[in-house]
C-alpha atoms as a PDB file:
ATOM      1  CA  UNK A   1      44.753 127.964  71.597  1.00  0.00           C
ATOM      2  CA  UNK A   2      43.304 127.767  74.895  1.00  0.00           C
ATOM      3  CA  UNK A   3      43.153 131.486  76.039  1.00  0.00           C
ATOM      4  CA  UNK A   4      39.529 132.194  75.093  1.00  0.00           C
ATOM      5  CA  UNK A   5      39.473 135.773  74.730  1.00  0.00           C
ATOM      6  CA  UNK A   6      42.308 134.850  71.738  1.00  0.00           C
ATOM      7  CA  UNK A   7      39.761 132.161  70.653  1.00  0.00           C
ATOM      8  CA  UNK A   8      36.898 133.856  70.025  1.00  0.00           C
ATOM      9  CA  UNK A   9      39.034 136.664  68.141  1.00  0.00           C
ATOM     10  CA  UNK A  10      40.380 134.333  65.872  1.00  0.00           C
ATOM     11  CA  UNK A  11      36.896 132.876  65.229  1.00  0.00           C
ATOM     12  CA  UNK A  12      35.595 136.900  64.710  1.00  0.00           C
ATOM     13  CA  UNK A  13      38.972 137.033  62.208  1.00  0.00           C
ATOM     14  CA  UNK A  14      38.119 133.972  60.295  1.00  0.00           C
ATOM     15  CA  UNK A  15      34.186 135.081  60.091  1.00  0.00           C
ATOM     16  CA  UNK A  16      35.435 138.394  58.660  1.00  0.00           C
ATOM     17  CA  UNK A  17      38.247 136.970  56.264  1.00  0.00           C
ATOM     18  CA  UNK A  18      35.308 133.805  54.360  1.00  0.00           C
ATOM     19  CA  UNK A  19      31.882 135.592  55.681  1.00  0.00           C
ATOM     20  CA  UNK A  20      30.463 132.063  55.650  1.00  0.00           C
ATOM     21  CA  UNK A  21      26.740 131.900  54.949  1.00  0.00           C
ATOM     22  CA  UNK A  22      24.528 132.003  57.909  1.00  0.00           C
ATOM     23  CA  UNK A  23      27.091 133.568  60.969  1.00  0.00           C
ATOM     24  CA  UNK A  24      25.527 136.030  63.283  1.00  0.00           C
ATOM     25  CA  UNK A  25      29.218 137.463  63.364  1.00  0.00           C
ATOM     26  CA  UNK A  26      29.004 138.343  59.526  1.00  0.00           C
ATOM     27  CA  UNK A  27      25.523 139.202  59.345  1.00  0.00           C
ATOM     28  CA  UNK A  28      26.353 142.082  61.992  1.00  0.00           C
ATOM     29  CA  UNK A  29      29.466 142.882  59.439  1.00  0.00           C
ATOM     30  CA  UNK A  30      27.567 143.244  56.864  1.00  0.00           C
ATOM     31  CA  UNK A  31      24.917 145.166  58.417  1.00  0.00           C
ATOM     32  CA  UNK A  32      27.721 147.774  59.654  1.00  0.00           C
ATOM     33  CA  UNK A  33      28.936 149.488  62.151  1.00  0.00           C
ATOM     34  CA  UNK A  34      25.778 151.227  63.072  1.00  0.00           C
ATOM     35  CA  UNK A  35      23.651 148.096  63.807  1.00  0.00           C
ATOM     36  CA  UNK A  36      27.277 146.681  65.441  1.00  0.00           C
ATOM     37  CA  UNK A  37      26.834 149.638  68.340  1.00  0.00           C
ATOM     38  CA  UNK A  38      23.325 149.333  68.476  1.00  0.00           C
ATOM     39  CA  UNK A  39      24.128 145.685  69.547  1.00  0.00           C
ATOM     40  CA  UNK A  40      27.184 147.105  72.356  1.00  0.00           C
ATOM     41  CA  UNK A  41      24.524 149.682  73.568  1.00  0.00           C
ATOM     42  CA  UNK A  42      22.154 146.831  73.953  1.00  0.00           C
ATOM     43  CA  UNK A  43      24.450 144.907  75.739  1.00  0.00           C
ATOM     44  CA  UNK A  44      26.320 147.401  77.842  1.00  0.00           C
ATOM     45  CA  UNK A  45      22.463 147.889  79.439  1.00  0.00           C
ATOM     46  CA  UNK A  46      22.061 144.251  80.003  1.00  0.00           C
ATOM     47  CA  UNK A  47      25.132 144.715  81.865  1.00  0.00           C
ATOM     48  CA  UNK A  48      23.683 147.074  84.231  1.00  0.00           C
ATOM     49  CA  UNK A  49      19.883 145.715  84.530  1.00  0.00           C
ATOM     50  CA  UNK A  50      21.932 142.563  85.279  1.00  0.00           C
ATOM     51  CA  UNK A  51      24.826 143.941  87.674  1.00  0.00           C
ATOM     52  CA  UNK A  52      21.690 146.016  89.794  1.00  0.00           C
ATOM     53  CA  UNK A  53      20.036 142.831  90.438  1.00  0.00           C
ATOM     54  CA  UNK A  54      19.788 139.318  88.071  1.00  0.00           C
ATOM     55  CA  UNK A  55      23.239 138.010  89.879  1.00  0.00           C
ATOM     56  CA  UNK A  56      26.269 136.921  88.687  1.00  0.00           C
ATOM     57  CA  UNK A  57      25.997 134.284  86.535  1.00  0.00           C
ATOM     58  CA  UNK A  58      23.351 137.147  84.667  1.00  0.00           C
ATOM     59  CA  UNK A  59      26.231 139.588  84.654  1.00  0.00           C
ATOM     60  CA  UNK A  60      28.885 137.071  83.200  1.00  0.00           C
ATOM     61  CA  UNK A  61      26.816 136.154  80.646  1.00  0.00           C
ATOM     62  CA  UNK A  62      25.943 139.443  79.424  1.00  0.00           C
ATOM     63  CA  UNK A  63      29.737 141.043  79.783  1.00  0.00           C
ATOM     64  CA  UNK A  64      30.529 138.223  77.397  1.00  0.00           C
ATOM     65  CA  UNK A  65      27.578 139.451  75.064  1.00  0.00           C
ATOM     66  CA  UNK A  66      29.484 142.901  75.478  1.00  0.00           C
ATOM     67  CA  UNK A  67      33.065 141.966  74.724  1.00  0.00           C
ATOM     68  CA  UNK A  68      32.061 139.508  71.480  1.00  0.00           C
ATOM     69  CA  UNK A  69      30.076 142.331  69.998  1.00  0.00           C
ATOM     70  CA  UNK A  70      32.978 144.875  71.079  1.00  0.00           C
ATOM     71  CA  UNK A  71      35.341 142.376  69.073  1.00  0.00           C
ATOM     72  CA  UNK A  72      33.079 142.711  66.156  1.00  0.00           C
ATOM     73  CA  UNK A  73      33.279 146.265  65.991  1.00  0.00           C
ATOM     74  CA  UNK A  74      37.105 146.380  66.416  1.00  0.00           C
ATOM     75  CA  UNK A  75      37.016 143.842  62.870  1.00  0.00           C
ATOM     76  CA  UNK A  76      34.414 145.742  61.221  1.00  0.00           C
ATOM     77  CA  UNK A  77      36.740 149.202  61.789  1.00  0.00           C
ATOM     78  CA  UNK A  78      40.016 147.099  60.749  1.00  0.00           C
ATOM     79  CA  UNK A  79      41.309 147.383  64.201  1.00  0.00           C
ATOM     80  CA  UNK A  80      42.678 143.700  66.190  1.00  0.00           C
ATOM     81  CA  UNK A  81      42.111 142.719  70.134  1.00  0.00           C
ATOM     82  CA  UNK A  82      45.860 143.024  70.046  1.00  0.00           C
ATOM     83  CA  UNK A  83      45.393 146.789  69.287  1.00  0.00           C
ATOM     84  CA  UNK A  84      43.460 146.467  72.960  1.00  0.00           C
ATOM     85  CA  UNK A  85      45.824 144.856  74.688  1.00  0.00           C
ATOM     86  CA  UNK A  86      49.061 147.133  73.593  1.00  0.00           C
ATOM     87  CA  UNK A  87      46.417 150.132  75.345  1.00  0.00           C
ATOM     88  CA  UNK A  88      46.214 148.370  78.338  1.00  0.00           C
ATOM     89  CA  UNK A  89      49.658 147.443  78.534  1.00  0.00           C
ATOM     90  CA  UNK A  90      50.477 151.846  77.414  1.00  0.00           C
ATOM     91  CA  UNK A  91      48.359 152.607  79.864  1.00  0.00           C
ATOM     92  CA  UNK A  92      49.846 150.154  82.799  1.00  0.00           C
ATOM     93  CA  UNK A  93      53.025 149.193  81.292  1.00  0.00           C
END
């Protein structure tokens, strides 16, 4: 699998399915979905503190910190990245 937007949901999948001991993926599961937006809203402002002036390389990083924790909420509500996808391809199809 190299896409890895398909990689890291597969990883989120797998985290959700064994909840190993000691993954930040099921430690937000378990702590639910109000700590799992918490963690977006945190994120969706590092976007912007980043995007008004820290650079690029800043606002990669912290759009990835957005779409994992995104991805964590759409596991935690039972929902799949595929679910995503077949939205964007509604809405643009």
């Amino acid at each position: 699998m190299s896409d890895p937007l398909a990689q890291l949901w597969a990883t989120i999948e797998q985290r959700n399915a064994q909840r190993p001991a000691g993954s930040y993926t099921v430690q937000l599961l378990e702590a639910g979905e109000n700590e799992i937006l918490k963690k977006i809203g945190e994120e969706a402002v590092e976007v912007i503190i980043a995007a008004k002036g820290e650079g690029d390389d800043r606002v990669l990083y912290e759009l990835a910190d957005l779409i994992y924790h995104a991805m964590v909420l759409l596991a935690a509500r039972g929902l799949a990245w595929a679910d995503v996808e077949a939205e964007l391809a509604r809405r643009f199809g």
